[in-house]
C-alpha atoms as a PDB file:
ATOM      1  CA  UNK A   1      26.751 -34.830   9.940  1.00  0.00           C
ATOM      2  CA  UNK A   2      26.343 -32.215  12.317  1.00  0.00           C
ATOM      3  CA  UNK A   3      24.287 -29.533  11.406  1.00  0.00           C
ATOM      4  CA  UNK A   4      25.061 -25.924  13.446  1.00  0.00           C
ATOM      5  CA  UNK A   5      22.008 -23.660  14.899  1.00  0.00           C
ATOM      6  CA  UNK A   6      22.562 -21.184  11.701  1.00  0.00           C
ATOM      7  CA  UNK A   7      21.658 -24.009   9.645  1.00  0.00           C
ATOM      8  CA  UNK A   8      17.600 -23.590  10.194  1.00  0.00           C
ATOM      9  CA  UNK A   9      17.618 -19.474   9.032  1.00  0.00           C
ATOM     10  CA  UNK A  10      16.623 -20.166   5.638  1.00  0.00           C
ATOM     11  CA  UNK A  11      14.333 -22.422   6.635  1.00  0.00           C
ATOM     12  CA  UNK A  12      12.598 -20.200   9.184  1.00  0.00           C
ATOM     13  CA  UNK A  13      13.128 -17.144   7.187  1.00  0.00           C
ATOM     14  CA  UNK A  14      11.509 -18.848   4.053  1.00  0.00           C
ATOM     15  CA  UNK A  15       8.481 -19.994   6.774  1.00  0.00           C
ATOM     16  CA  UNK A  16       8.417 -16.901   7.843  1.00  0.00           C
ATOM     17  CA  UNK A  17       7.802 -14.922   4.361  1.00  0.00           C
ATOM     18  CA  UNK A  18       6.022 -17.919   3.162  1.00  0.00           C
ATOM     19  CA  UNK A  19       2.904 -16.424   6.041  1.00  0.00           C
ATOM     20  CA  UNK A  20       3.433 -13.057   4.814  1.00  0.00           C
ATOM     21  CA  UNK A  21       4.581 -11.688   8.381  1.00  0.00           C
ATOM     22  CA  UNK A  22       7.410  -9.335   6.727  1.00  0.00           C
ATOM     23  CA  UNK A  23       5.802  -6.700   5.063  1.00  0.00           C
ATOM     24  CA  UNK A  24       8.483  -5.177   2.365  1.00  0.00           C
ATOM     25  CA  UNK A  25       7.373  -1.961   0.704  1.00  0.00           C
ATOM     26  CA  UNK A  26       7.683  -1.859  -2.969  1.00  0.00           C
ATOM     27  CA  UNK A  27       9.237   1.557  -4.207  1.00  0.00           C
ATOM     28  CA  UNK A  28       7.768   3.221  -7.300  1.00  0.00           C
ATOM     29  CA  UNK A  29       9.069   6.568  -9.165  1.00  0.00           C
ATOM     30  CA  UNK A  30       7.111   8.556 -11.128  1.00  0.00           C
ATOM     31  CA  UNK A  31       8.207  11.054 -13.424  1.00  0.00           C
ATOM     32  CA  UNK A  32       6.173  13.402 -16.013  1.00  0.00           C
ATOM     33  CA  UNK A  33       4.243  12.002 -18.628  1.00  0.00           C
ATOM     34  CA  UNK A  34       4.268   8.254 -16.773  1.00  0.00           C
ATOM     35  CA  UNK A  35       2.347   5.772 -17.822  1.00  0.00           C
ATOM     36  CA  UNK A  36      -0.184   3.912 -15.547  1.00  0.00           C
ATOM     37  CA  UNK A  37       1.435   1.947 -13.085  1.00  0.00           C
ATOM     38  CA  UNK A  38      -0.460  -1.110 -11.594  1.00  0.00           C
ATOM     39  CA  UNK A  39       0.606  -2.446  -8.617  1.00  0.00           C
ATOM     40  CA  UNK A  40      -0.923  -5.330  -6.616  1.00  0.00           C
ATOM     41  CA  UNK A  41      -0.448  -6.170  -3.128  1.00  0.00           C
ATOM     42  CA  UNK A  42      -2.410  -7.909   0.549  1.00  0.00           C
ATOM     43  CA  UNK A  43      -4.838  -4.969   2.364  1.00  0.00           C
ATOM     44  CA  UNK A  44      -5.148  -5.249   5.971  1.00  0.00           C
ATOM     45  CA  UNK A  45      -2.283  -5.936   8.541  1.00  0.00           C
ATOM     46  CA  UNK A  46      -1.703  -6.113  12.390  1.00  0.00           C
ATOM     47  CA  UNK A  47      -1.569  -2.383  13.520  1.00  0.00           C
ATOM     48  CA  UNK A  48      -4.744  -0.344  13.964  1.00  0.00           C
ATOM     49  CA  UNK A  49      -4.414   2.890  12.690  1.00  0.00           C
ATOM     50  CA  UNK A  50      -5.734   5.667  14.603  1.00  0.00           C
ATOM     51  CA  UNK A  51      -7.554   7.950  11.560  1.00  0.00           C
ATOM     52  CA  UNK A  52      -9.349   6.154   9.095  1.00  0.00           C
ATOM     53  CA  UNK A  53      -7.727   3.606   7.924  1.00  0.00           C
ATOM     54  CA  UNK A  54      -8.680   0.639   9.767  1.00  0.00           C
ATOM     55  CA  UNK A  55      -5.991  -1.717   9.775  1.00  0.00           C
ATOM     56  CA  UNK A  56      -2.536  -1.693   8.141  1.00  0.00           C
ATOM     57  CA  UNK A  57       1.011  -3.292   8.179  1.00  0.00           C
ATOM     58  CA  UNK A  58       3.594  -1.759   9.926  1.00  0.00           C
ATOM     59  CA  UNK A  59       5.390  -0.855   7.198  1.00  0.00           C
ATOM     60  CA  UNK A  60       3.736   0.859   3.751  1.00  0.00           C
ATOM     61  CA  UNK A  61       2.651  -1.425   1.202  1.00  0.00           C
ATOM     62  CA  UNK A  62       3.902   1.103  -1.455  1.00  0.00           C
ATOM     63  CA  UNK A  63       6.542   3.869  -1.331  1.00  0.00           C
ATOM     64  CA  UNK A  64       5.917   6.680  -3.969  1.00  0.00           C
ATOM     65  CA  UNK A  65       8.216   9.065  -5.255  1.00  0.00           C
ATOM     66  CA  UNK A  66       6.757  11.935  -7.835  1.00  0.00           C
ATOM     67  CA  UNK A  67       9.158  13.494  -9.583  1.00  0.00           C
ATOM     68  CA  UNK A  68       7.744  16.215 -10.381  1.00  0.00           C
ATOM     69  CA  UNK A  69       4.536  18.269  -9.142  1.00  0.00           C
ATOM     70  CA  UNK A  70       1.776  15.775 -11.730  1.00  0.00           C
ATOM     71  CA  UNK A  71      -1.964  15.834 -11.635  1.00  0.00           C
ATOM     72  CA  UNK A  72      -2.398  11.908 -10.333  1.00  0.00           C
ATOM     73  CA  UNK A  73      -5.531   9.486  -9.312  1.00  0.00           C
ATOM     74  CA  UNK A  74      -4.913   6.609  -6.853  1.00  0.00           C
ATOM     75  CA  UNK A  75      -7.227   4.036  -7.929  1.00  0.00           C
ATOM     76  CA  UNK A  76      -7.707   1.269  -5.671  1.00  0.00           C
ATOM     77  CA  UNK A  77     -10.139  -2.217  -6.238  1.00  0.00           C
ATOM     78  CA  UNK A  78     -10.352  -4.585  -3.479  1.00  0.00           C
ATOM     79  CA  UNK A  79     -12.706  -7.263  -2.072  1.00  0.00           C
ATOM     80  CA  UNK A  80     -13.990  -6.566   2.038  1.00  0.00           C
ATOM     81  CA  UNK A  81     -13.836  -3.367   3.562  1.00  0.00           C
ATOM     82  CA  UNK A  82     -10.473  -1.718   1.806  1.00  0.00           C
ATOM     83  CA  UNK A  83      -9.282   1.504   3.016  1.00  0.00           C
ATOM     84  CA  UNK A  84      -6.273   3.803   1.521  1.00  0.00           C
ATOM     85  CA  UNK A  85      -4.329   5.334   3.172  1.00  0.00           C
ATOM     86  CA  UNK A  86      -1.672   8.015   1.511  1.00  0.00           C
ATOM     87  CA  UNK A  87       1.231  10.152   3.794  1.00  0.00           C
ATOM     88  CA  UNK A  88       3.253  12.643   1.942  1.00  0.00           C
ATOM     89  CA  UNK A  89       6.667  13.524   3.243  1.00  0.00           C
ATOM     90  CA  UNK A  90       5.263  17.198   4.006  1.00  0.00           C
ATOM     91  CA  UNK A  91       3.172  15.882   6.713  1.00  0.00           C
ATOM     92  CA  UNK A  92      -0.210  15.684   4.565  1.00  0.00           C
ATOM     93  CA  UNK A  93      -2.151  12.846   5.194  1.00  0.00           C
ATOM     94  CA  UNK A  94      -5.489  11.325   2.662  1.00  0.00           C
ATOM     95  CA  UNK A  95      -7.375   8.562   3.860  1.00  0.00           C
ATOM     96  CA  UNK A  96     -10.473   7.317   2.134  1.00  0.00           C
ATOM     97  CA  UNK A  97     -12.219   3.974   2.818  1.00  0.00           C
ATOM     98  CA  UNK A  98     -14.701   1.926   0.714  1.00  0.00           C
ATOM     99  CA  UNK A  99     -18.141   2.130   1.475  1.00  0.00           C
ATOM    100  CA  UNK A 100     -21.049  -0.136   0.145  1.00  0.00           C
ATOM    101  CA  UNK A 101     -22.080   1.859  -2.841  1.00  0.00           C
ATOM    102  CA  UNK A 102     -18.352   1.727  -4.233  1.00  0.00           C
ATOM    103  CA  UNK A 103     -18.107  -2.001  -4.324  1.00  0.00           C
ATOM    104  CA  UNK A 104     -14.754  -1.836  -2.888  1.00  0.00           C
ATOM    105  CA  UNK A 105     -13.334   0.543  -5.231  1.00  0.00           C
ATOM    106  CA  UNK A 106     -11.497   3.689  -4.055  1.00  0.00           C
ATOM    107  CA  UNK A 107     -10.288   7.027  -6.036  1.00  0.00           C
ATOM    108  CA  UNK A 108      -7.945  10.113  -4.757  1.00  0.00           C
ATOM    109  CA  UNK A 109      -7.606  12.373  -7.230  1.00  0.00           C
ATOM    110  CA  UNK A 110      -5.797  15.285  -7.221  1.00  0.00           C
ATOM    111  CA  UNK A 111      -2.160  17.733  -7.630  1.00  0.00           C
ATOM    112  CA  UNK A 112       0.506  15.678  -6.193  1.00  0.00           C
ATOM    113  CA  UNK A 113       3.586  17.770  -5.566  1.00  0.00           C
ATOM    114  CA  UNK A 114       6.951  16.667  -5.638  1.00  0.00           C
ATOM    115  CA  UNK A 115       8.052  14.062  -2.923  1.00  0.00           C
ATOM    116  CA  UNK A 116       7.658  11.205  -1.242  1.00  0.00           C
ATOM    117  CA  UNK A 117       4.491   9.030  -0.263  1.00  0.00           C
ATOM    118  CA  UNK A 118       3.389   6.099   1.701  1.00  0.00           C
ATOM    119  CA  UNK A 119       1.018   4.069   0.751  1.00  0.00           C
ATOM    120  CA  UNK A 120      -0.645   2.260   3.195  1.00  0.00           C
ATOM    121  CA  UNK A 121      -3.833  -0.321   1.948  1.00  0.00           C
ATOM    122  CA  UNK A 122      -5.591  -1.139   5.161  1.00  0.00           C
ATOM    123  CA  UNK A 123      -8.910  -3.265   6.072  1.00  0.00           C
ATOM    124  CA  UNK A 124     -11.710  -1.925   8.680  1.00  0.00           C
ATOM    125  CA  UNK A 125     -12.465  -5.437   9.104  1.00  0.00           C
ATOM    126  CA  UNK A 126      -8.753  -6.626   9.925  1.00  0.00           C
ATOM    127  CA  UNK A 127      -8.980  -9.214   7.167  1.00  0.00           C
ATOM    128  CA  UNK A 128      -5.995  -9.570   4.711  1.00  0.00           C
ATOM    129  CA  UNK A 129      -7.690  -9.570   0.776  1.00  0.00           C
ATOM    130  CA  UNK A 130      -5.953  -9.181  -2.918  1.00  0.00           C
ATOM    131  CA  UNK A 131      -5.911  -5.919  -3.930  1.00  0.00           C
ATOM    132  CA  UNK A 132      -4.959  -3.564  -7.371  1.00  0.00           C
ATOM    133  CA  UNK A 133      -3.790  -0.276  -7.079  1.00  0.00           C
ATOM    134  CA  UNK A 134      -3.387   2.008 -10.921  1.00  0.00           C
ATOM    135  CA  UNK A 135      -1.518   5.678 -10.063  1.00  0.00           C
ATOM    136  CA  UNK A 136      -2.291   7.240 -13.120  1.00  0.00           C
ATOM    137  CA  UNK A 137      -1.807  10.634 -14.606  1.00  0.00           C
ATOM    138  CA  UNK A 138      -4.646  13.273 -15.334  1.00  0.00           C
ATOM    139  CA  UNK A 139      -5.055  16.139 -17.879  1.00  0.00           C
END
């Protein structure tokens, strides 16, 4: 049996995923009144990022879209040297990294207004570690 070149994609492709090279961003909606949403996820990828972040993928690890204007807290927990790194579609960027005292855990709290956000979860270290990020709403 002849086998034709289009025969190894799936193989490659799988390979390929299998290393975690493809970054795919996850897309999450939030709307008034959500409950806390829990998403897990790799910190850390191949492009360093100019502000604070350290380093991230080339493509988000999260897309958000609020609703509706919310009172929100980003609550990250990761192992190494974890940084977050949120862009609104309005041009506003947050960025807060880890430091010792924190024990890897990160919080951005705050008025989120309509719109949509990347979430990128970088590493100052360039490693690739587990990580949990909660979005969850405030009073």
């Amino acid at each position: 049996m002849k086998l034709s070149r289009w025969s190894t994609i799936p193989t490659a492709l799988a390979a390929v995923l299998a290393m975690g090279s493809i970054a795919i961003s996850q897309t999450v909606e939030i709307a008034p009144n959500s409950q806390t949403i829990t998403l897990n996820g790799t910190s850390g990828g191949p492009k360093k990022d100019a502000s604070c972040a350290g380093f991230i993928n080339t493509t988000p690890n999260h897309v958000i879209q609020v609703k509706a204007d919310a009172n929100l807290r980003f609550s990250l927990k990761g192992s190494g040297e974890p940084t977050l790194l949120i862009v609104g579609s309005q041009g506003q960027n947050f960025c807060v990294q880890a430091d010792s005292l924190s024990e890897g855990k990160i919080d951005i709290p705050g008025r989120w207004t309509k719109g949509r956000y990347e979430v990128y979860v970088g590493d100052r270290a360039q490693a690739r570690r587990p990580y949990t990020l909660s979005i969850s709403p405030q009073n």
